[in-house]
C-alpha atoms as a PDB file:
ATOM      1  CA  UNK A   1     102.377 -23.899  71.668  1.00  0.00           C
ATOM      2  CA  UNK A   2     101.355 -20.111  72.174  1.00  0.00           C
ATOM      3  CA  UNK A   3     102.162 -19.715  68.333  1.00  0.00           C
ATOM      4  CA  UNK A   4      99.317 -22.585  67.653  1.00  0.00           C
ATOM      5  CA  UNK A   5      96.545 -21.012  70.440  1.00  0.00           C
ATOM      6  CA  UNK A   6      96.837 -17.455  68.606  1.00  0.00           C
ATOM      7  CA  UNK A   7      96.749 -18.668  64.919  1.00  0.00           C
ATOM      8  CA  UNK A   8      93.452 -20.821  65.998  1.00  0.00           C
ATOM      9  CA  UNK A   9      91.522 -17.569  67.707  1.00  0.00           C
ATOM     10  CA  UNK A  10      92.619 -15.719  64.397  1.00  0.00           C
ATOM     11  CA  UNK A  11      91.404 -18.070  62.091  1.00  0.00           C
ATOM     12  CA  UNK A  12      87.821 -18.225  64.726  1.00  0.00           C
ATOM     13  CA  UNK A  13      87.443 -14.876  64.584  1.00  0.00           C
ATOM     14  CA  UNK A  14      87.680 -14.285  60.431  1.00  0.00           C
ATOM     15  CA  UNK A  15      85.446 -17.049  60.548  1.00  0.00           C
ATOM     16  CA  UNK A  16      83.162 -15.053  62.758  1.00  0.00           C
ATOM     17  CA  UNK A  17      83.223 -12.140  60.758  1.00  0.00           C
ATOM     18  CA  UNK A  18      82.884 -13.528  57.337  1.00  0.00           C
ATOM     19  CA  UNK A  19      79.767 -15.505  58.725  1.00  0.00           C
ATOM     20  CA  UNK A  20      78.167 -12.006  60.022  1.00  0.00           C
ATOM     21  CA  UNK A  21      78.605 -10.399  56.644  1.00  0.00           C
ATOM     22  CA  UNK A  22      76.754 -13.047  54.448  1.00  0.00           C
ATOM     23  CA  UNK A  23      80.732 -14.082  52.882  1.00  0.00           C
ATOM     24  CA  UNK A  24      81.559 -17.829  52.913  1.00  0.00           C
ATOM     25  CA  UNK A  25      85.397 -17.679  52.920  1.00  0.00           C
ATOM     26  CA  UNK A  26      87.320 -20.926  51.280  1.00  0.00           C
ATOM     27  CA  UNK A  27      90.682 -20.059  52.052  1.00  0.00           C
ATOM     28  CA  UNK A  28      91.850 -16.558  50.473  1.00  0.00           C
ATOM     29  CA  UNK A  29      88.463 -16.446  48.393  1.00  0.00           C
ATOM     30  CA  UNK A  30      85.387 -14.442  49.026  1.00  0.00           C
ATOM     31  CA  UNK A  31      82.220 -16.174  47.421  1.00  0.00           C
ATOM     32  CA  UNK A  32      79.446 -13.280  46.661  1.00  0.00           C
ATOM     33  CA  UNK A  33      76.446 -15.029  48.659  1.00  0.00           C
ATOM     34  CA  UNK A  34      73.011 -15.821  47.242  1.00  0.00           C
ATOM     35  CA  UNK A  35      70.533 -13.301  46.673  1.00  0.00           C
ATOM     36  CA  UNK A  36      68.056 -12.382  49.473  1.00  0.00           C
ATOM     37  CA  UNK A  37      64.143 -13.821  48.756  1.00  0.00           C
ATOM     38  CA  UNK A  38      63.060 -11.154  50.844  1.00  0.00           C
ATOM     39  CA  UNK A  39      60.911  -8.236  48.973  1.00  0.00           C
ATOM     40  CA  UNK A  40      61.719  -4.879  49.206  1.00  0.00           C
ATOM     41  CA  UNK A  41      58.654  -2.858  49.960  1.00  0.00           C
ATOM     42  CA  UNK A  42      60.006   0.483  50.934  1.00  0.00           C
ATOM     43  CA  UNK A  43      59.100   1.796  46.972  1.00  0.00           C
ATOM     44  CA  UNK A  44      55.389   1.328  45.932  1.00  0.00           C
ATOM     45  CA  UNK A  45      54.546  -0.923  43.035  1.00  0.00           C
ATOM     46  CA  UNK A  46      53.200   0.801  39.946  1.00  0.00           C
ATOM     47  CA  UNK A  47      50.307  -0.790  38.385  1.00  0.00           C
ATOM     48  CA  UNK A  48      50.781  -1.843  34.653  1.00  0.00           C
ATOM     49  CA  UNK A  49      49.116   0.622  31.910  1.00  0.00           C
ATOM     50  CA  UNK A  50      47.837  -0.406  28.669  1.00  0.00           C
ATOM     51  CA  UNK A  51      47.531   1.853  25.490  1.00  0.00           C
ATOM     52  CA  UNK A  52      45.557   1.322  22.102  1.00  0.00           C
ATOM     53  CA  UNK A  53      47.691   0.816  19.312  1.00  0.00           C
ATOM     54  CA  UNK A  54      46.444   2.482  15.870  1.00  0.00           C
ATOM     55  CA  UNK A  55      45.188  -0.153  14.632  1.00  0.00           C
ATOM     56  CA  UNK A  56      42.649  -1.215  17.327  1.00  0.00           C
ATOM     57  CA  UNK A  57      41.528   2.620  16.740  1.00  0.00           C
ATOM     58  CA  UNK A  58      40.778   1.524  13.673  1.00  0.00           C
ATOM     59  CA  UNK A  59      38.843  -1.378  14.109  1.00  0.00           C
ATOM     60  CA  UNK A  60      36.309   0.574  16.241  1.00  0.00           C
ATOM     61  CA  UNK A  61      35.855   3.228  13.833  1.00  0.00           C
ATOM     62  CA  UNK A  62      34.646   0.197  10.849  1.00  0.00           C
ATOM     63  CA  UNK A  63      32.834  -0.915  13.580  1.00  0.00           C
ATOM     64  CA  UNK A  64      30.835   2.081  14.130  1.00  0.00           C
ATOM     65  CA  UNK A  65      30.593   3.078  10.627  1.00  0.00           C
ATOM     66  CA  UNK A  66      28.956  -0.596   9.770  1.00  0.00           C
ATOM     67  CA  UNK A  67      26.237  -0.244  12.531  1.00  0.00           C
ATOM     68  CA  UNK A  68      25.325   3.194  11.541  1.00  0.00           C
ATOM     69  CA  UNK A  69      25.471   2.224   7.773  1.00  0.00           C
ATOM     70  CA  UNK A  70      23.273  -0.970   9.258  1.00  0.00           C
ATOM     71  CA  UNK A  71      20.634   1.453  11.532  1.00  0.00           C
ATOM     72  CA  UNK A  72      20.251   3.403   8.329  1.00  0.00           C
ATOM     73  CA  UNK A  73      19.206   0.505   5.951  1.00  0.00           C
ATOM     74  CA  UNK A  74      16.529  -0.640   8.624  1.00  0.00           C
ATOM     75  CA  UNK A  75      15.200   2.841   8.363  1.00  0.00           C
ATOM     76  CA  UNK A  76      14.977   2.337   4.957  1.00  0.00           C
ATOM     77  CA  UNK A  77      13.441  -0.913   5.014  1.00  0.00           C
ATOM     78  CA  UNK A  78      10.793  -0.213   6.894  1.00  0.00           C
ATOM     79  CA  UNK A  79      10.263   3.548   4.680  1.00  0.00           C
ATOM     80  CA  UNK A  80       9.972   0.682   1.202  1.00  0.00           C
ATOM     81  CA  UNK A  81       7.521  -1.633   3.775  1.00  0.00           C
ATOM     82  CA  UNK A  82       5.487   1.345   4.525  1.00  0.00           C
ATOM     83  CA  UNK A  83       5.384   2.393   1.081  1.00  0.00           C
ATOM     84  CA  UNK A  84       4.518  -1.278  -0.261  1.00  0.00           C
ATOM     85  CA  UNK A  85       1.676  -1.035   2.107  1.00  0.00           C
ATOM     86  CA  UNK A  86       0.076   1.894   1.150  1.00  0.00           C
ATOM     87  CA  UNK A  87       0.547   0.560  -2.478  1.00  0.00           C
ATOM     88  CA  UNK A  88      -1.488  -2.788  -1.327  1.00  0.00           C
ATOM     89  CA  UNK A  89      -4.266  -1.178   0.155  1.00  0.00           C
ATOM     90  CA  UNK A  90      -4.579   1.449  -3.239  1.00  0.00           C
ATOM     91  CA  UNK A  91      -4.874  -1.924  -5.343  1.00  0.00           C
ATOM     92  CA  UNK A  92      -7.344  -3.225  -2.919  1.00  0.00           C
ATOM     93  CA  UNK A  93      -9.696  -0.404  -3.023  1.00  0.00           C
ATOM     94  CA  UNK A  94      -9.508  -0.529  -6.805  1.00  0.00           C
ATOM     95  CA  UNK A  95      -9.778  -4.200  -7.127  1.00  0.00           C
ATOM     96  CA  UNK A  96     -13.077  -3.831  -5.012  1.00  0.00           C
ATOM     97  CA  UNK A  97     -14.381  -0.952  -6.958  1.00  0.00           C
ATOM     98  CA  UNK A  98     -13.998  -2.794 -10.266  1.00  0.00           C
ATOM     99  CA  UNK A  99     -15.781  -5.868  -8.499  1.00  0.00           C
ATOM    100  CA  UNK A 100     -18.628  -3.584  -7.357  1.00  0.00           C
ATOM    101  CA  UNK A 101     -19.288  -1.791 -10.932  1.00  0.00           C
ATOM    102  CA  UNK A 102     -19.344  -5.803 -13.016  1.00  0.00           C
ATOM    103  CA  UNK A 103     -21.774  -6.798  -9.638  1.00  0.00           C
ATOM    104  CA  UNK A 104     -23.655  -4.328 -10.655  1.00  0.00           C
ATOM    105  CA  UNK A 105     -23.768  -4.022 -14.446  1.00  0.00           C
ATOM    106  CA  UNK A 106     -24.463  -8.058 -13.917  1.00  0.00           C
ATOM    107  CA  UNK A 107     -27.424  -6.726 -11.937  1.00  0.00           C
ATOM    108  CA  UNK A 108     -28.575  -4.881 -14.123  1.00  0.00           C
ATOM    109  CA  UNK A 109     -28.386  -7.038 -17.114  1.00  0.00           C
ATOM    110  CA  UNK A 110     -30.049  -9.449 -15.118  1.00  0.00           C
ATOM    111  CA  UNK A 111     -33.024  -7.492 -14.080  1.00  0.00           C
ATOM    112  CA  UNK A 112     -33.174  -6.505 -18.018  1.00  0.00           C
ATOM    113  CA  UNK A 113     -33.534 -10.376 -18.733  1.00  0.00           C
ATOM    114  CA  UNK A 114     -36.280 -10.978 -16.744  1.00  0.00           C
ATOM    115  CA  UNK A 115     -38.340  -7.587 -16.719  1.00  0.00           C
ATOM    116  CA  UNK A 116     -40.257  -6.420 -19.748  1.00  0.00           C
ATOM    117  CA  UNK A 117     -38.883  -3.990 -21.740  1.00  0.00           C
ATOM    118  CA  UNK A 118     -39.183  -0.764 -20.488  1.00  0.00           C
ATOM    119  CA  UNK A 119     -38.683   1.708 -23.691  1.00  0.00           C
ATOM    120  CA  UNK A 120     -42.107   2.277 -25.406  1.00  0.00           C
ATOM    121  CA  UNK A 121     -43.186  -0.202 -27.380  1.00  0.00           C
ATOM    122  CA  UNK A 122     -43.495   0.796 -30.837  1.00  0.00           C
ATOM    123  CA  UNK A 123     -46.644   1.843 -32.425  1.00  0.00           C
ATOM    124  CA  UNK A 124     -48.012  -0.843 -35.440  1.00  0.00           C
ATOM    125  CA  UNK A 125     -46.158   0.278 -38.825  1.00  0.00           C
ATOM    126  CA  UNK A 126     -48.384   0.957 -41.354  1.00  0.00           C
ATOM    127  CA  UNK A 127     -46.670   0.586 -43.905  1.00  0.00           C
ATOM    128  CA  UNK A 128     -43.749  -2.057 -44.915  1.00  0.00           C
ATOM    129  CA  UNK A 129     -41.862   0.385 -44.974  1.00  0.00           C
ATOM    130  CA  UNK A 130     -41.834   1.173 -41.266  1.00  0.00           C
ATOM    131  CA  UNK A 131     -42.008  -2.411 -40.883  1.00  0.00           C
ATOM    132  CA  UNK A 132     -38.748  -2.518 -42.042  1.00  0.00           C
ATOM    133  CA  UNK A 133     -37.350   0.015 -40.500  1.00  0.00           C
ATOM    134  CA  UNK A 134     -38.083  -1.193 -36.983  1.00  0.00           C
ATOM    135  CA  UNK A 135     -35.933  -4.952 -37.966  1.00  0.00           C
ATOM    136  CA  UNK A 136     -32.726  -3.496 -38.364  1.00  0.00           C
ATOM    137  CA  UNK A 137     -32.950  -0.941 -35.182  1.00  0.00           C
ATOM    138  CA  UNK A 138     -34.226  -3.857 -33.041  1.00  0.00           C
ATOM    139  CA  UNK A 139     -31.371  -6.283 -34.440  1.00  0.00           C
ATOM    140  CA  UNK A 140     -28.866  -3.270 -33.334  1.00  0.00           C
ATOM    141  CA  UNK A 141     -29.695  -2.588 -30.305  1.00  0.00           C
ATOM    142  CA  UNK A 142     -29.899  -6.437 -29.207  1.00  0.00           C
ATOM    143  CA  UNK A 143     -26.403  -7.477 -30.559  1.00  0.00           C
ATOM    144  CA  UNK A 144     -24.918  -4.055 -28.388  1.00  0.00           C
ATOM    145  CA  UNK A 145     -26.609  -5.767 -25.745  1.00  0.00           C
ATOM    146  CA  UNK A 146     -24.990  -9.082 -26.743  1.00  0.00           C
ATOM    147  CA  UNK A 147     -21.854  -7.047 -26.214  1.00  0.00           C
ATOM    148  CA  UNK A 148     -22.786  -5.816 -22.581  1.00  0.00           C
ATOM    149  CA  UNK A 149     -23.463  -9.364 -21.474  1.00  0.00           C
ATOM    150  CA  UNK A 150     -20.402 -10.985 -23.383  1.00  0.00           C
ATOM    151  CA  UNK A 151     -18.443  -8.088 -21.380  1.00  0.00           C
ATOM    152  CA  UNK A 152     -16.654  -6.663 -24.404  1.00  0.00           C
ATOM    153  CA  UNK A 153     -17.385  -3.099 -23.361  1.00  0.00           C
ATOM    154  CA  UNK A 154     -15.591  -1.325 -25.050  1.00  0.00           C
ATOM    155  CA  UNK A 155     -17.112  -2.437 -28.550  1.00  0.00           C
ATOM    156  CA  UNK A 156     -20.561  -2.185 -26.596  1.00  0.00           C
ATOM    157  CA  UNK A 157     -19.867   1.262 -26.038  1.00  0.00           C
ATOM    158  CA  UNK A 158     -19.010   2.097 -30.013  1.00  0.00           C
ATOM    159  CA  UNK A 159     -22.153  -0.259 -30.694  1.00  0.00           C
ATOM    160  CA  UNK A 160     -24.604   2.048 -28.968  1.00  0.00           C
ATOM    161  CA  UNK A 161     -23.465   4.788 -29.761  1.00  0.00           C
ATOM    162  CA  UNK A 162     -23.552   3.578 -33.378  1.00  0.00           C
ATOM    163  CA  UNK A 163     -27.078   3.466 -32.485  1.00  0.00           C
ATOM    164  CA  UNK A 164     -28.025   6.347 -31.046  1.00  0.00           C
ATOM    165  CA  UNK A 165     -26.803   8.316 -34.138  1.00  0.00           C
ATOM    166  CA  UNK A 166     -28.309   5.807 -36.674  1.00  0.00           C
ATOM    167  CA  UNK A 167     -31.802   6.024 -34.997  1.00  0.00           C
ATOM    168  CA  UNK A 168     -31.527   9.131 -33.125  1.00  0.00           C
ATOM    169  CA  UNK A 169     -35.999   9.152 -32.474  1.00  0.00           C
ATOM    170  CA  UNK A 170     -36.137   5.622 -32.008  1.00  0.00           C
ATOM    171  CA  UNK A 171     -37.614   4.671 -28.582  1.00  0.00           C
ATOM    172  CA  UNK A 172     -34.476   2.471 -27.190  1.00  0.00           C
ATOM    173  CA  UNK A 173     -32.019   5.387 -27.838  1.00  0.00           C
ATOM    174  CA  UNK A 174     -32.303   6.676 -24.619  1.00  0.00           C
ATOM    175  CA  UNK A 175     -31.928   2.996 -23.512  1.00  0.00           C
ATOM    176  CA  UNK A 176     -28.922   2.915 -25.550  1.00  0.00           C
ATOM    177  CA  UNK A 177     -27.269   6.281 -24.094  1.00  0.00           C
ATOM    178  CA  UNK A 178     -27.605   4.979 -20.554  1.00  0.00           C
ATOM    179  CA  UNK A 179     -25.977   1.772 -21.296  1.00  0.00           C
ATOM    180  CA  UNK A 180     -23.423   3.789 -22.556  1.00  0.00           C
ATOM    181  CA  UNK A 181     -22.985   5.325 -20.031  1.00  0.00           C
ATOM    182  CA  UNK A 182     -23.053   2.416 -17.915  1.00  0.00           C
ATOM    183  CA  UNK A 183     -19.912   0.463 -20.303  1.00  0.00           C
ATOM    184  CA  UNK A 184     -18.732   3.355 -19.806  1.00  0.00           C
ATOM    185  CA  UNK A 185     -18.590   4.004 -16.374  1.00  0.00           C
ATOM    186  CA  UNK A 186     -17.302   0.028 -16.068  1.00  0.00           C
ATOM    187  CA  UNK A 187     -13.968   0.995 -17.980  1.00  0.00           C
ATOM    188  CA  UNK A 188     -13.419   3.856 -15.809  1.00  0.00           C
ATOM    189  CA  UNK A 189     -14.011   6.623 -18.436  1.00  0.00           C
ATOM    190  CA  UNK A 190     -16.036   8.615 -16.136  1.00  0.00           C
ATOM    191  CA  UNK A 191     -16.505  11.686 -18.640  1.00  0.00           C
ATOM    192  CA  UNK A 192     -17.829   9.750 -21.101  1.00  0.00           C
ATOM    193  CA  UNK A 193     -20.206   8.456 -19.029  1.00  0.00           C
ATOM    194  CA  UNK A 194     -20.577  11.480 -17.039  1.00  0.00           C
ATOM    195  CA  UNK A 195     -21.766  13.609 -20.675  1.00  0.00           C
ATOM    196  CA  UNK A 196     -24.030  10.546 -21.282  1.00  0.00           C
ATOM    197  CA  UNK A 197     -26.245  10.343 -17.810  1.00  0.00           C
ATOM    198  CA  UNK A 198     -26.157  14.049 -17.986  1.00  0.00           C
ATOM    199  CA  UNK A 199     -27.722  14.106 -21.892  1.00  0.00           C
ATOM    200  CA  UNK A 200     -30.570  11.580 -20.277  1.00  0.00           C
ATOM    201  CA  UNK A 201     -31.871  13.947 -17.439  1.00  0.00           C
ATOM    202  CA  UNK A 202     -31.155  17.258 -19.356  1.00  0.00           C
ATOM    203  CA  UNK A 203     -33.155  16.141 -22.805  1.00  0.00           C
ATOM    204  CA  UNK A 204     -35.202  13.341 -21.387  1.00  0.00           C
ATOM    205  CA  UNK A 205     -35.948  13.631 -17.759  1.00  0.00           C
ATOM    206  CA  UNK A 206     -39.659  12.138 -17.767  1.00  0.00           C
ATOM    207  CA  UNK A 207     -37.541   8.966 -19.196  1.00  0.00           C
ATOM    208  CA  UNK A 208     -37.858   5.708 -17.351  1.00  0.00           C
ATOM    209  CA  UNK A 209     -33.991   5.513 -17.112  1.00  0.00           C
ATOM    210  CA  UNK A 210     -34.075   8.894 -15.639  1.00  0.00           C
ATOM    211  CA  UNK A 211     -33.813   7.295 -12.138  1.00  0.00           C
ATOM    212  CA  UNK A 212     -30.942   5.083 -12.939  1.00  0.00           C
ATOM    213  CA  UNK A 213     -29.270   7.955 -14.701  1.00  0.00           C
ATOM    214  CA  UNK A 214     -29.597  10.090 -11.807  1.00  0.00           C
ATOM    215  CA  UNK A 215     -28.241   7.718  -9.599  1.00  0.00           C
ATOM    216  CA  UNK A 216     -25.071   6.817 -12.097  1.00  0.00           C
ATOM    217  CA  UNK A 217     -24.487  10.617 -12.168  1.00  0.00           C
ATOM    218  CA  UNK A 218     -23.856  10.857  -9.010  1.00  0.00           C
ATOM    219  CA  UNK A 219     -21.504   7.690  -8.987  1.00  0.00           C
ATOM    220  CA  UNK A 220     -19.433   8.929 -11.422  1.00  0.00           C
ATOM    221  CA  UNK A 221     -19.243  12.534 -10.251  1.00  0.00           C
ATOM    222  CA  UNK A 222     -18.008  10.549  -6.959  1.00  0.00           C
ATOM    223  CA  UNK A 223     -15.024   8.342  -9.102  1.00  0.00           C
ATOM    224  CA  UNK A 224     -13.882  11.738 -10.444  1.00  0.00           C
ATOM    225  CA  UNK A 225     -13.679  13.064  -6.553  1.00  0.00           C
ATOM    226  CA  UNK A 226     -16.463  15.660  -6.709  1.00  0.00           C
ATOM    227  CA  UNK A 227     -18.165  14.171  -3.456  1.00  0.00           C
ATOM    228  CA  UNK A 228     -20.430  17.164  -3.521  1.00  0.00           C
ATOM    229  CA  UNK A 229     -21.685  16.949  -6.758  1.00  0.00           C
ATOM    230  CA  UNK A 230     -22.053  13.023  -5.972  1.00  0.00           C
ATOM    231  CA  UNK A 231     -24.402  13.908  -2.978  1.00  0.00           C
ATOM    232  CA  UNK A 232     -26.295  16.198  -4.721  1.00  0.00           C
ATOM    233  CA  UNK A 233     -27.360  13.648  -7.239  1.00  0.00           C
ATOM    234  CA  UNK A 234     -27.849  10.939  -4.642  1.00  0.00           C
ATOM    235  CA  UNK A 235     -29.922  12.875  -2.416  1.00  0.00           C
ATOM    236  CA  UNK A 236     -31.813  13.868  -5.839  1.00  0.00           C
ATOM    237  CA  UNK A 237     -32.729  10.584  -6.325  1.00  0.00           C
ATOM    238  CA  UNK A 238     -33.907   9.500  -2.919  1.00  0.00           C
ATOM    239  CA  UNK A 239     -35.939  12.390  -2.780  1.00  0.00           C
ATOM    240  CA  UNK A 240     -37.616  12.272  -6.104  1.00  0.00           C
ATOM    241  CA  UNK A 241     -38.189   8.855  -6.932  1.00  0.00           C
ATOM    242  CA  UNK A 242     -39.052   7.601  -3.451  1.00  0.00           C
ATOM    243  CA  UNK A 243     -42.022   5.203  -4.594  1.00  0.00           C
ATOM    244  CA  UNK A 244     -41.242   5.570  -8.157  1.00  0.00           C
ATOM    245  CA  UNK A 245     -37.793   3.434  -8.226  1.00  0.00           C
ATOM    246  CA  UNK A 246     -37.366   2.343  -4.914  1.00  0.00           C
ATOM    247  CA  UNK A 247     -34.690  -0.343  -6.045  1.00  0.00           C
ATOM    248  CA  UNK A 248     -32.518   2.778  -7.089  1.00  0.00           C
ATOM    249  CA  UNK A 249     -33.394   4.792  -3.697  1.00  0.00           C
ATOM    250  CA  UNK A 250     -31.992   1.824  -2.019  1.00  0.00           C
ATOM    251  CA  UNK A 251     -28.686   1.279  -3.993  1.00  0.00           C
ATOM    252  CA  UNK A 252     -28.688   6.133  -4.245  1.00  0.00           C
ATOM    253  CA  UNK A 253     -29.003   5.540   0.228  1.00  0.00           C
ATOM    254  CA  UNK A 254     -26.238   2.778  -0.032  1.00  0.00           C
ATOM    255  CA  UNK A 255     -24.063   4.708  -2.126  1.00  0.00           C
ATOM    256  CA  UNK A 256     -24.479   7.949  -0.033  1.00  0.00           C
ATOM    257  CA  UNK A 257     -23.482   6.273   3.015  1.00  0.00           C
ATOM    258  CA  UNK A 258     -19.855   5.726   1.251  1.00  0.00           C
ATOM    259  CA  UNK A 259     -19.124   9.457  -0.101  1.00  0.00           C
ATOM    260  CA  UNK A 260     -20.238  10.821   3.269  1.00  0.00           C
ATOM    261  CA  UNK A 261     -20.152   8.371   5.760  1.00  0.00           C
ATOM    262  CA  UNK A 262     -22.755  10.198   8.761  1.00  0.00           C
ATOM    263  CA  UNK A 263     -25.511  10.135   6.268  1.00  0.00           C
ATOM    264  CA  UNK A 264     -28.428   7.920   7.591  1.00  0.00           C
END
């Protein structure tokens, strides 16, 4: 009986112990018991870190090289658009001015339709002779015309000039020089016309195309960019044939107002 009491408290008290120490104990075995849920938070946590790999490195650089290579063809985009502007507005101006010199070469030939002539009129032959003479000049000098108002100017221009050396005294050959002068001035060769206004005012200045001469000079001094010269010629004709040819003062003030644009 004392034999049973001590084997019991022995077998309480391993059971004791075992319990105290986390061991389950199944007979002579010792089970390892399960692991604690518990956190241990004596050691802080380190946060996670994140590097770039090469080839993300990459990938930014083509980025950055694409945008710049994109910046760099809106610059140039809008360099061409500029450009293609100023282009535009060049053809505009020229467009105009070639509209403003048939406007007013179609003036002109108007007015010549329905005003008399006014060259001289040729003294009575008196002889046939004479008589026939004056035909064929007459005939020329109309089918040049012909020319003007089919506007074939160029073949105007060789037409009166064709004239003016076949009847060199005749009284339309200064008529003839300012017309060519005025096909001239239409096709833009503003030497030719130039040398022709100029032979008008320096060998026949008491001429009833002197006026309109004056006034082309200074137009075509203008086209070739001598603005002064242009004035000059412009003022010359508002000043000297005020009441004389007041339909060329007008179009000389007109004009003068576009080479210098503070003239009244």
């Amino acid at each position: 009986m004392k034999r049973l009491v001590v084997t019991i408290a022995l077998a309480s008290f391993a059971a004791s112990a075992s319990s105290q120490d986390g061991w389950v104990s199944v007979g002579a075995t010792r089970v390892v018991a399960p692991a604690s849920s518990s956190t241990d938070t004596s050691q802080p946590s380190t946060p996670a870190t994140f590097t770039s790999s090469p080839s993300t490195s990459s990938s930014d650089n083509l980025v950055s090289e694409l945008l710049t290579q994109v910046e760099q063809m809106q610059g140039e985009i809008a360099n061409l658009r500029g450009q293609l502007e100023q282009q535009q507005a060049v053809i505009q101006r020229m467009e105009r001015s070639q509209q403003d010199r048939y406007l007013d070469l179609d003036r002109r030939i108007s007015m010549l339709a329905t005003q008399p002539q006014d060259a001289p009129t040729t003294a009575a032959p008196t002889s046939s002779e004479n008589t026939e003479a004056a035909i064929p000049s007459g005939d020329a000098y109309r089918a040049a015309m012909e020319l003007v108002r089919a506007k074939k100017f160029p073949e105007a221009r060789a037409a009166f000039d064709s004239f003016i050396e076949s009847y060199p005294e005749d009284p339309l050959t200064v008529n003839a020089i300012y017309w060519a002068g005025e096909v001239s001035l239409v096709t833009g060769d503003t030497e030719i016309a130039e040398a022709r206004f100029r032979r008008i005012l320096d060998n026949y200045p008491e001429h009833t195309k002197a006026p309109d001469a004056t006034y082309k000079l200074g137009v075509a001094l203008h086209r070739k960019g001598d603005d002064a010269g242009a004035t000059q010629y412009l003022n010359q004709v508002i000043t000297q044939y005020s009441g004389k040819a007041d339909s060329t003062v007008s179009l000389a003030k007109a004009y003068l107002k576009k080479v210098t644009p503070k003239a009244p």
